[in-house]
Protein backbone atom coordinates (compact mmCIF):
# COMPACT_ATOMS: atom_id res chain seq x y z
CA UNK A 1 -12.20 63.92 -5.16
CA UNK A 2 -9.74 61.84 -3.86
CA UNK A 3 -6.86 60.66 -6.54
CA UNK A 4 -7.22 56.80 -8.20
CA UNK A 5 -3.51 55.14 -7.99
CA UNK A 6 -2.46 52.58 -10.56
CA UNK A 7 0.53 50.61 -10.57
CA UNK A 8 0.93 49.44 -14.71
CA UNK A 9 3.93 47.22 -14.12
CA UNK A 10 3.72 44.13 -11.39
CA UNK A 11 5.82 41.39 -13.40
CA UNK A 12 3.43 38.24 -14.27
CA UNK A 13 5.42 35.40 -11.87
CA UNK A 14 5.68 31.74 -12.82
CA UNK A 15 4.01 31.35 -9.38
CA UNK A 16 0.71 31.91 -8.80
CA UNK A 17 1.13 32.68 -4.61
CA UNK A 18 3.76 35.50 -5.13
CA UNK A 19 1.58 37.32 -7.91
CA UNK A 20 -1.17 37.11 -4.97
CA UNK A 21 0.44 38.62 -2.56
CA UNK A 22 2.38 41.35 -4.72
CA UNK A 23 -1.36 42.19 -5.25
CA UNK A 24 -2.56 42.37 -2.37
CA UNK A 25 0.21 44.47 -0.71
CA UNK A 26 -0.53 46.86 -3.45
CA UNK A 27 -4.54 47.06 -2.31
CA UNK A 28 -2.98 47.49 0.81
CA UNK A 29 -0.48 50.48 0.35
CA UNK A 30 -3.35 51.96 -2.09
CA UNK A 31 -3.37 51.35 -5.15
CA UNK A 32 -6.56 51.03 -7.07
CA UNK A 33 -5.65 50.09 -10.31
CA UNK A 34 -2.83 47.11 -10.70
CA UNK A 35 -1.14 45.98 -14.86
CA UNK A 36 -0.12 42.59 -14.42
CA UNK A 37 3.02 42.91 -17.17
CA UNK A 38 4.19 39.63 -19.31
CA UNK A 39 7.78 40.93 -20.82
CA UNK A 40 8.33 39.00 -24.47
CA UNK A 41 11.60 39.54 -25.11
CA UNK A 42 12.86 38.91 -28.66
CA UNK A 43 16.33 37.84 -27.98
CA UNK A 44 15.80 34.88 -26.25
CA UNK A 45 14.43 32.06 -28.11
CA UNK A 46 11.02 30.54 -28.43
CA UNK A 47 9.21 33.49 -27.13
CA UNK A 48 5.38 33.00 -27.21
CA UNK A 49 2.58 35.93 -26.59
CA UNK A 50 0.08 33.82 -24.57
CA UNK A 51 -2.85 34.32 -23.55
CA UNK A 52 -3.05 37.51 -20.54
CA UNK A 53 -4.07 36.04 -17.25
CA UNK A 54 -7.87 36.33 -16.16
CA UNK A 55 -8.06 38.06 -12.49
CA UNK A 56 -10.92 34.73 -11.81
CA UNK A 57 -7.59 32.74 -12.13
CA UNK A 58 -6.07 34.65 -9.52
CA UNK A 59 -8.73 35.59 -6.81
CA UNK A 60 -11.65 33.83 -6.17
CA UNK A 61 -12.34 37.37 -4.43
CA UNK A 62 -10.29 40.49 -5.28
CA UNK A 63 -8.70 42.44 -2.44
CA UNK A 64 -9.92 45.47 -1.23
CA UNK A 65 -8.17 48.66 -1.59
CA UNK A 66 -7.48 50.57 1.37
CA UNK A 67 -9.31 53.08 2.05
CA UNK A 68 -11.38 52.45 -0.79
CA UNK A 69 -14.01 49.61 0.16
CA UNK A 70 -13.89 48.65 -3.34
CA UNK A 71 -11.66 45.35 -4.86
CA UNK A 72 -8.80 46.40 -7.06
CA UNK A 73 -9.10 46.55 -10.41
CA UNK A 74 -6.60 44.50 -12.24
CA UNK A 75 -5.71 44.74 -16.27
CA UNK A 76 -2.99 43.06 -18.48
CA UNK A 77 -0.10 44.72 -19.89
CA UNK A 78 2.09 43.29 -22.95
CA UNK A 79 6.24 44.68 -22.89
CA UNK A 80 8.06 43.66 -26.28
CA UNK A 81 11.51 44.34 -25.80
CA UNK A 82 13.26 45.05 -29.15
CA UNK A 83 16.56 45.75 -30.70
CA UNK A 84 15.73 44.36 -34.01
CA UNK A 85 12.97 46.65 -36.32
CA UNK A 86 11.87 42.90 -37.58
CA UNK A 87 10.63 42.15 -33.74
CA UNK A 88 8.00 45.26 -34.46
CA UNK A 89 6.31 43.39 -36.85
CA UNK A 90 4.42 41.31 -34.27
CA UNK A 91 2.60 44.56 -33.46
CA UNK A 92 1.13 44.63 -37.31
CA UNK A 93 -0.40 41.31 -36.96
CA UNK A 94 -4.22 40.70 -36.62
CA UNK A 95 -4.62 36.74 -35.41
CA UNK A 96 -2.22 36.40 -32.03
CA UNK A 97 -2.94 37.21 -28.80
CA UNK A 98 -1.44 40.15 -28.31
CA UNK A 99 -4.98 42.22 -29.17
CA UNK A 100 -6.60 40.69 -25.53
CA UNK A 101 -4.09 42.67 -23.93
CA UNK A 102 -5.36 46.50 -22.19
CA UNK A 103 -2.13 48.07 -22.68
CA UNK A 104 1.17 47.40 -25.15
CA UNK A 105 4.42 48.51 -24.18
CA UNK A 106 7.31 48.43 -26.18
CA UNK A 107 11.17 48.69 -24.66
CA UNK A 108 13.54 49.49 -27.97
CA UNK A 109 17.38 49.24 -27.09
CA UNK A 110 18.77 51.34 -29.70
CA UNK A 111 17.84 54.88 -30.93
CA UNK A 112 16.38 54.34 -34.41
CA UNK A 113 13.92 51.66 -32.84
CA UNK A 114 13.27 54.15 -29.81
CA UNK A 115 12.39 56.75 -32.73
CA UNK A 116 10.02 54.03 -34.41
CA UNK A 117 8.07 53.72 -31.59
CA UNK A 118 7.87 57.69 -30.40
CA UNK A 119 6.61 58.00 -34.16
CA UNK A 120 4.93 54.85 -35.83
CA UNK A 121 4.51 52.04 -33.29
CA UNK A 122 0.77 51.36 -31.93
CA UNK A 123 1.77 51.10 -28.52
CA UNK A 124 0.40 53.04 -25.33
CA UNK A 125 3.62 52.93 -23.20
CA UNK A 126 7.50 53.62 -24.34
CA UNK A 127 9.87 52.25 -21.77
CA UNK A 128 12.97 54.35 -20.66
CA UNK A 129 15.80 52.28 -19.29
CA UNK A 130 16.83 52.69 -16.30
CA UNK A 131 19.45 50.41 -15.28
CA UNK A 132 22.36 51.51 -17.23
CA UNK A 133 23.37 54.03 -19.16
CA UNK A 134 21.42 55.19 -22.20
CA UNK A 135 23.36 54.21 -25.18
CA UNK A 136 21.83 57.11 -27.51
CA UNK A 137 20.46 61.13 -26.11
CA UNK A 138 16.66 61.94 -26.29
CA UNK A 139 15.70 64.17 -29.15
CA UNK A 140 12.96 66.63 -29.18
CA UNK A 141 10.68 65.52 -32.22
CA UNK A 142 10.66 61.73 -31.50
CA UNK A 143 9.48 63.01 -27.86
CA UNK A 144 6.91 65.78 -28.90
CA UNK A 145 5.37 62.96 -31.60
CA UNK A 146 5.05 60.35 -28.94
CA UNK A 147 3.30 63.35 -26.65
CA UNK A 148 1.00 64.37 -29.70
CA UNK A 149 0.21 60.60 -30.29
CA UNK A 150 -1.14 60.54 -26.85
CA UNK A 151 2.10 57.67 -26.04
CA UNK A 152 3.39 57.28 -22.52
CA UNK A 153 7.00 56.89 -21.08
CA UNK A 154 7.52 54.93 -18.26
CA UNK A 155 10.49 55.11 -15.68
CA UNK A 156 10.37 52.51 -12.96
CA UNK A 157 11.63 53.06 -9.24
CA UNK A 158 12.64 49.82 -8.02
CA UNK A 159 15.93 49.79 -9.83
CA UNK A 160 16.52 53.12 -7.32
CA UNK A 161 15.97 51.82 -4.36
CA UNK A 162 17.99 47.69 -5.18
CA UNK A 163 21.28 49.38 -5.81
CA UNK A 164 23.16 52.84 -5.56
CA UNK A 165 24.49 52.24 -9.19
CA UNK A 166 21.08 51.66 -10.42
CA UNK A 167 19.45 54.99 -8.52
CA UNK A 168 22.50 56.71 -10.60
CA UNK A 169 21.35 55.79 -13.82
CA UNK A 170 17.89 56.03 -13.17
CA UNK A 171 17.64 60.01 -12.04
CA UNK A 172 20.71 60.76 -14.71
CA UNK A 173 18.24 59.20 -17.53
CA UNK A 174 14.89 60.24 -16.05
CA UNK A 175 16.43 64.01 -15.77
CA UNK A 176 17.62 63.56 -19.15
CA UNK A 177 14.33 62.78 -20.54
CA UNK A 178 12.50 65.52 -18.55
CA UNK A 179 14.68 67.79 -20.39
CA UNK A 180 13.06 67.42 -23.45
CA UNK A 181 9.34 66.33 -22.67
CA UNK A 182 9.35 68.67 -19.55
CA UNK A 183 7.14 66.38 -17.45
CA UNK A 184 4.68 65.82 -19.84
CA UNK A 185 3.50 61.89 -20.70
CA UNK A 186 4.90 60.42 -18.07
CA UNK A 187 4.45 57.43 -15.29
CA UNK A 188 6.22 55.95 -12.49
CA UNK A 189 6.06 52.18 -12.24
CA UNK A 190 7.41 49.76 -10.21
CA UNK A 191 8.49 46.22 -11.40
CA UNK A 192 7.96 44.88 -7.82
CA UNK A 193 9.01 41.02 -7.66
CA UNK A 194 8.49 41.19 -4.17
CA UNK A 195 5.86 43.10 -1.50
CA UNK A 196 8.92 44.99 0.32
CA UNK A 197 9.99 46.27 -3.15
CA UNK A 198 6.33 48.45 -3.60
CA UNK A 199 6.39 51.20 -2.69
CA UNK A 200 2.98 53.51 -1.19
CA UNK A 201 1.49 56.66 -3.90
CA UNK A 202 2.66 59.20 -2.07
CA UNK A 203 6.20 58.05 -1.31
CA UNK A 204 6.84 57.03 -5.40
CA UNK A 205 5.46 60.74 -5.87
CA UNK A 206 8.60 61.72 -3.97
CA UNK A 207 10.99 59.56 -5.50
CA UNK A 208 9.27 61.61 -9.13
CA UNK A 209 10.43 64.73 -7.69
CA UNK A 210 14.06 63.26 -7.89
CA UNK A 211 13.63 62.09 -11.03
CA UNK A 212 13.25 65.94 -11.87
CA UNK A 213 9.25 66.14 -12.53
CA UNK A 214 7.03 69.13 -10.46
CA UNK A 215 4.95 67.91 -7.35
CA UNK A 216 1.67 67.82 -9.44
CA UNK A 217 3.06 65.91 -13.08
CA UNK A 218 4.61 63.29 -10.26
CA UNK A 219 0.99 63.14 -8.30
CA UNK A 220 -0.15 62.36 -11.80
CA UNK A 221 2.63 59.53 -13.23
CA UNK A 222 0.87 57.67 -10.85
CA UNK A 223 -2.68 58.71 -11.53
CA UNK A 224 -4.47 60.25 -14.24
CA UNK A 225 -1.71 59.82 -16.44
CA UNK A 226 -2.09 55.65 -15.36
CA UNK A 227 -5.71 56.59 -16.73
CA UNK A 228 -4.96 57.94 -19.93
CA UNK A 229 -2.56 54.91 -20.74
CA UNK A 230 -5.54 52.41 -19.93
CA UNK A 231 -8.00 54.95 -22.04
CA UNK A 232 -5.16 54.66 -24.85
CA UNK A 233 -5.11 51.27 -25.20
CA UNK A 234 -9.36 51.05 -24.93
CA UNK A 235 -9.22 53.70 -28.18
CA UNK A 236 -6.29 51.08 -30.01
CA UNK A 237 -8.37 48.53 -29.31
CA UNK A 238 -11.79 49.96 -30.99
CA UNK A 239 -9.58 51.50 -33.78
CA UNK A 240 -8.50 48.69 -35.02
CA UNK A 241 -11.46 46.47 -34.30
CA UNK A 242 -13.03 49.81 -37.15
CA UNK A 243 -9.89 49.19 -39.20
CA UNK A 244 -10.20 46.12 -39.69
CA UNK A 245 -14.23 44.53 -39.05
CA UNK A 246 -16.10 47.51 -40.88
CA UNK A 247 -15.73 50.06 -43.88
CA UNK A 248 -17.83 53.21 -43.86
CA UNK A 249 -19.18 54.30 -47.08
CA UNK A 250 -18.25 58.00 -48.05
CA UNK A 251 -21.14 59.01 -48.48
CA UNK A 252 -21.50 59.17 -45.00
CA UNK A 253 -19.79 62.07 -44.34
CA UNK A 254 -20.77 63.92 -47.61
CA UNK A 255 -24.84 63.22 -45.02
CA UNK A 256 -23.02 64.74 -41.83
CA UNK A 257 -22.77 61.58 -39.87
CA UNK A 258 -19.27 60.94 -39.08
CA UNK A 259 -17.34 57.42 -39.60
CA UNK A 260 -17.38 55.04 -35.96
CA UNK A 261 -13.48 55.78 -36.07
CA UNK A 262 -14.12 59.66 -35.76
CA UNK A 263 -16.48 59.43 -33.45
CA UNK A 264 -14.55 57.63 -31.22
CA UNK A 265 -12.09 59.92 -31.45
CA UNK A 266 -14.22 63.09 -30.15
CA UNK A 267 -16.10 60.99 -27.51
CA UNK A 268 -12.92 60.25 -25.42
C-alpha cells in the first residue's frame, strides 16, 4: 500500500490567494493530508484564538493529489507559543475556540515550560526550535513521558534550506533530540510561506536522514506518524467531550461494561 503524506504545518496567511496556492502545490508534490497552522503567540498583545478556517472558505473544489485522484484532505492546527506557565492556562479552558481545532501544538521557550508540556499539557504536537540555539539540553524523562503520552515533536525543514545559519541549528538541535528519543515520536514539517519553499515526501525524507533519524522513522515523520498526531487529537477531543458532557456510574464497571472513556481508549 502506497504511503499517505501529510504536511501538519502550512502557516494560515492573511491572504486568501497565497494559502490557495501553497495548497495546491502541496496536492501537487503529493501530499495527501495538509494542517493549515494559526500560531497565537502570547507575547504580543491582543492575541485572539478564532475560529479555524473551513476548507468551503477556501476551495469551492479541493485539489487533487497527485497521483492520488482523490482531493486533499485539509485539517486545522492551533501553535501556542509560550514562555510564561500562565499562557498554558488557555489549554484548561472549556468555552473558546480552541476545542474546533484537529490538532494543538504548543512551542515553550524555556525548559521548565518544555517539561510541562512533555509531561502535563493536552497537546498532540511539542515544537523543537530550530532557528537558534536551544537555550536548555533535552532530558530523558520529559522525552520518554511525552513518547508514553502518545505526544509528537516536530522539527521543521524550511529554516534548513532559507539560510546556512539556520540549517546549523536545525541538524545540531534535531541530532540533539534524537539522542534521547532515538527517532521515536517524531515529524518533519514545513512552515512553507511560499510554493518554492515545499518541499516533495521523498526529498524531506532525505533532509530527516540529516537530521540524524533511520530511512524508515524519516519515511514515517511524514506519514503514519502525521496519522497518529491527527488520531491524537480525535481521542483529546472525545476525552474531554466524556470529561466534561457525561459521568458514568460505577456500577458500571462493577456489570463488566466499561466507561465511554475506556473504551475509547482500546478501540484506537
Amino acid at each position: 500500500m502506497a504511503a499517505v503524506f501529510a504536511d501538519l504545518n502550512v502557516p494560515g496567511a492573511p491572504e486568501r490567494k497565497s494559502l490557495q496556492s501553497l495548497l495546491e502545490a502541496a496536492a501537487h508534490l503529493g501530499y495527501s493530508t495538509v494542517a493549515i497552522n494559526h500560531v497565537i503567540d502570547f507575547k504580543e498583545k491582543k492575541q485572539e484564538i478564532v475560529k479555524p478556517i473551513s476548507p468551503s472558505e477556501l476551495f469551492p473544489s479541493l485539489p487533487i493529489v497527485q497521483g492520488k485522484s482523490k482531493p486533499i484532505k485539509i485539517v486545522t492546527r492551533l501553535t501556542l507559543v509560550v514562555s510564561d506557565p500562565s499562557h498554558c492556562n488557555v489549554l484548561r479552558s472549556t468555552s473558546t475556540n480552541i476545542r474546533l481545532y484537529d490538532i494543538i501544538a504548543v512551542f515553550p521557550k524555556t525548559e521548565k515550560l518544555f517539561h510541562v508540556a512533555c509531561t502535563n499539557l493536552d497537546v498532540d504536537l511539542i515544537c523543537i526550535n530550530v532557528t537558534e540555539k536551544l537555550p536548555f539540553y533535552f532530558r530523558r524523562p520529559p522525552v520518554n513521558m511525552a513518547i508514553d503520552r502518545g505526544v509528537y515533536f516536530e522539527l521543521l525543514y524550511t529554516p534548513a534550506i532559507k539560510d546556512s545559519t539556520m540549517r546549523r541549528y536545525t541538524i545540531s538541535n534535531a541530532l540533539s533530540l534524537m539522542q534521547i528519543c532515538k527517532g521515536k515520536n517524531i515529524i518533519i514539517s514545513s512552515a512553507a510561506e511560499r510554493p518554492l519553499e515545499l518541499r516533495g515526501p521523498y526529498d524531506v525524507a532525505n533532509l530527516g536522514l540529516l537530521f540524524g533519524l533511520s530511512e524508515s522513522d524519516a519515511k514515517a515523520a511524514i506519514s503514519t506518524n502525521c496519522r497518529a498526531v491527527l488520531l491524537h487529537g480525535e481521542t483529546r477531543k472525545t476525552a474531554f467531550g466524556v470529561v466534561y458532557t457525561k459521568k458514568t456510574p460505577r456500577a458500571s464497571e462493577e456489570e463488566g461494561v466499561l466507561p465511554v472513556c475506556k473504551k475509547a481508549k482500546t478501540e484506537v
